[in-house]
Protein backbone atom coordinates (compact mmCIF):
# COMPACT_ATOMS: atom_id res chain seq x y z
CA UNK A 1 -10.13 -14.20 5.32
CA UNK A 2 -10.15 -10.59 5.78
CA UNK A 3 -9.64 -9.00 9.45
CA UNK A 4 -10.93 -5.19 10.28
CA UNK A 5 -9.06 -2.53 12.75
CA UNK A 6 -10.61 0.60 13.74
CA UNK A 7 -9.97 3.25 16.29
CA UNK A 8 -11.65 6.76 16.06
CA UNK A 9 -9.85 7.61 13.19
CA UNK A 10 -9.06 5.47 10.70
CA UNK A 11 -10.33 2.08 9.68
CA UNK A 12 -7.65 -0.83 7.95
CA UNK A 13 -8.20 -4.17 6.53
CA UNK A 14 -5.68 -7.14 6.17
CA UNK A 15 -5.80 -9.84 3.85
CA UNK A 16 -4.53 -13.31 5.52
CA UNK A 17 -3.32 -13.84 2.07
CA UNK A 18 -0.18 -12.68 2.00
CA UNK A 19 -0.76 -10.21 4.94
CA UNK A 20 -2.20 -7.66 2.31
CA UNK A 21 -3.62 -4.49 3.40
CA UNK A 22 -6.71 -3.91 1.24
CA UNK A 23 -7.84 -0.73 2.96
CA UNK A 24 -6.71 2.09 5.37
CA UNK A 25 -9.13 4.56 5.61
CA UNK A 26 -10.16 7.68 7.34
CA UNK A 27 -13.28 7.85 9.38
CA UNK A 28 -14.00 11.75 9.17
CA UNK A 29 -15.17 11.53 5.46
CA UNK A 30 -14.14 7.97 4.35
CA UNK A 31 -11.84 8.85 2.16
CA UNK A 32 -9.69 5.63 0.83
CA UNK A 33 -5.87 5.76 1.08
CA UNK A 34 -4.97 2.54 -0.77
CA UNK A 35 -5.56 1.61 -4.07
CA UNK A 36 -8.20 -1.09 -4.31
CA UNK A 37 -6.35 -3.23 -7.05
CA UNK A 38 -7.92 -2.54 -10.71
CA UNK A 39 -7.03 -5.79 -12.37
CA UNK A 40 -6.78 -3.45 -15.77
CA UNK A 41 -3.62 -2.14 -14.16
CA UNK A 42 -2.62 -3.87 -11.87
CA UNK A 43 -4.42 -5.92 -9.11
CA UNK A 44 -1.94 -6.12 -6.54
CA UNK A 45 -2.90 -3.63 -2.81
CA UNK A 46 -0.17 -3.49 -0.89
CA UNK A 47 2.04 -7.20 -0.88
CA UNK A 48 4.85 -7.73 1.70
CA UNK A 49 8.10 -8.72 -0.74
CA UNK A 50 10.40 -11.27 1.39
CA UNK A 51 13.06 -13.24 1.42
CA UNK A 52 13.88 -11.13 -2.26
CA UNK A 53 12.63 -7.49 -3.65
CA UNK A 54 12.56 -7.54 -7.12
CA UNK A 55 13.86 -10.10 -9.09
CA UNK A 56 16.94 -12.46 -8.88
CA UNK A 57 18.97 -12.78 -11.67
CA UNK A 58 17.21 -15.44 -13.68
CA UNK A 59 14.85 -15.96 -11.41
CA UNK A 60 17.55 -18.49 -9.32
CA UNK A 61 19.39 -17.69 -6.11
CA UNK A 62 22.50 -20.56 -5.22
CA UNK A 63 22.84 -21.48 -2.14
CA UNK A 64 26.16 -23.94 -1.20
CA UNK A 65 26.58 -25.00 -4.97
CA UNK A 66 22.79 -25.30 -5.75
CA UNK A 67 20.23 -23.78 -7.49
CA UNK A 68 16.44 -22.12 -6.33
CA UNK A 69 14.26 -21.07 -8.55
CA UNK A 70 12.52 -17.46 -6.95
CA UNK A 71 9.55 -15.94 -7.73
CA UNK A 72 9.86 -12.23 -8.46
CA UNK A 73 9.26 -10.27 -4.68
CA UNK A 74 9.83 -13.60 -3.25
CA UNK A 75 6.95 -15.93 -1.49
CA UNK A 76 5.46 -14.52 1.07
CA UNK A 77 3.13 -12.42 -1.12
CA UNK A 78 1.31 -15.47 -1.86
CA UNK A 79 1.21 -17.16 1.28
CA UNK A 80 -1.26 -17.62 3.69
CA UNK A 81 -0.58 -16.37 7.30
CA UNK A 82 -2.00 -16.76 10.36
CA UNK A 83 -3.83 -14.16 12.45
CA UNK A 84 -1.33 -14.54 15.53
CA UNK A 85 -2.34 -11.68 18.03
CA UNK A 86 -4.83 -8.59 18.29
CA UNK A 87 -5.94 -6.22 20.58
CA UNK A 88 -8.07 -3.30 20.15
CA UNK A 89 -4.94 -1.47 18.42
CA UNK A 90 -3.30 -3.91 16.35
CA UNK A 91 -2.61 -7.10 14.58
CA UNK A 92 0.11 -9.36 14.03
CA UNK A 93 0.18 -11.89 11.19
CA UNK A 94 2.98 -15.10 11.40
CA UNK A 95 4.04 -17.30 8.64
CA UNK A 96 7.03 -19.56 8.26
CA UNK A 97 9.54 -21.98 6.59
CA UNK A 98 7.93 -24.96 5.07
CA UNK A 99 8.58 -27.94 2.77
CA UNK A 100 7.13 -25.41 0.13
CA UNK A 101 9.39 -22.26 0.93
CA UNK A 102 12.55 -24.79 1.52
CA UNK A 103 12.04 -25.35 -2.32
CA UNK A 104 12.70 -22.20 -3.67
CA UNK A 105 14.60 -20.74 -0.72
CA UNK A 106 16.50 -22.77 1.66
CA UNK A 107 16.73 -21.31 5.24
CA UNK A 108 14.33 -21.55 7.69
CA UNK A 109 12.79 -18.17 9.07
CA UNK A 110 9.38 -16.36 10.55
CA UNK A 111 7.83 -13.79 9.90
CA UNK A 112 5.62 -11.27 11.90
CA UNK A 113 3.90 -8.40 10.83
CA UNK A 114 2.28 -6.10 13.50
CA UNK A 115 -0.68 -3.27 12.06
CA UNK A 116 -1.42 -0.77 14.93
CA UNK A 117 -3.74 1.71 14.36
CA UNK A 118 -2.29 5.24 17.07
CA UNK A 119 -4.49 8.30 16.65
CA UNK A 120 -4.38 9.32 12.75
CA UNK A 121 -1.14 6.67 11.97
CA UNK A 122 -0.84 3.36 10.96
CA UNK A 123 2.35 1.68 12.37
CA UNK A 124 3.84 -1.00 10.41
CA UNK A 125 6.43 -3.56 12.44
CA UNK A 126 8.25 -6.10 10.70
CA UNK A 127 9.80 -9.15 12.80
CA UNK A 128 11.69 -11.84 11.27
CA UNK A 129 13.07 -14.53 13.46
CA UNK A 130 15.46 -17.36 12.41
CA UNK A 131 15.14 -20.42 14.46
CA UNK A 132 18.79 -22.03 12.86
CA UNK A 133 22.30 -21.06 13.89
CA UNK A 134 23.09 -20.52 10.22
CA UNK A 135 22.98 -16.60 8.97
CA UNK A 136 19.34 -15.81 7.30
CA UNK A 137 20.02 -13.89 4.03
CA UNK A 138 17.40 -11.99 3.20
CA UNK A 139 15.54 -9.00 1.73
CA UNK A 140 12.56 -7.58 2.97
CA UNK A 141 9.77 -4.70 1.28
CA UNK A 142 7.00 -3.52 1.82
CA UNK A 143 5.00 -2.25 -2.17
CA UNK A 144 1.89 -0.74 -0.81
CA UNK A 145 -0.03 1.48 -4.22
CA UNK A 146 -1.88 4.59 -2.39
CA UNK A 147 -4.78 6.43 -3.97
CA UNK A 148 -3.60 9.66 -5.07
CA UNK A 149 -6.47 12.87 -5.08
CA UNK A 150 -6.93 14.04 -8.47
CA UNK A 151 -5.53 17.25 -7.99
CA UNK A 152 -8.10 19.08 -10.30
CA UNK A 153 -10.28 18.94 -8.22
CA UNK A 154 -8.70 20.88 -5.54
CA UNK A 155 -8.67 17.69 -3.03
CA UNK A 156 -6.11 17.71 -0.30
């Protein structure tokens, strides 16, 4: 499910899956800041990369003598979250831990990721929490693609 945001400025839409943002754009002439994902390229928007950026070394992190497998940017970019709070400025997205995640990563953690929309900006606030005692290794990235202006055409 996709969720809107919009303020006098700029309009933004967030994918639950993965917490995506599939649009930011501005009101005044609705011109479209993100790249909208040409599968010939590459289909991908704008995915959240967490507990890993890039890739591990052979795919596998060890953890206390055993092996995880990890997909490449890690799992959250393929996870469903949950719309956890709005207002008429923002939105924050939650997932978590499960048997799933415990799999390939074992540590149990949530994350939060707040969208406010403040005159002409969009704010981006990352929150992870982890509910154990034990220390939460982890990486965390943001890969959003913008549209560039062809620059021919004298666009700003």
């Amino acid at each position: 499910m996709r969720h809107h945001l919009q303020n006098s400025n700029l309009s933004i839409c967030v994918d639950e899956q993965g917490a995506e943002l599939c649009s930011i754009r501005r009101l005044s002439d609705q011109r479209e800041y993100l790249w909208q994902g040409d599968p010939a390229y590459w289909q991908g928007q704008s995915p959240i990369l967490f507990p890993t950026v890039g890739s591990a070394r052979g795919g596998i992190i060890r953890h206390r003598g055993t092996d995880y497998e990890m997909p490449k940017h890690g799992l959250v970019k393929d996870m469903p979250f949950q719309l956890s709070g709005h207002d008429e400025q923002s939105m924050t997205f939650t997932v978590g831990s499960d048997e799933e995640t415990l799999r390939h990563y074992p540590f149990l953690f949530e994350l939060s990721i707040t969208y406010r929309l403040a005159g002409n900006r969009l704010e981006v606030v990352f929150r992870v929490t982890n509910p154990s005692p034990d220390v939460l290794p982890f990486h965390l990235g943001a890969h959003p693609a913008l549209n560039l202006p062809d620059f021919s055409d004298g666009d700003d």
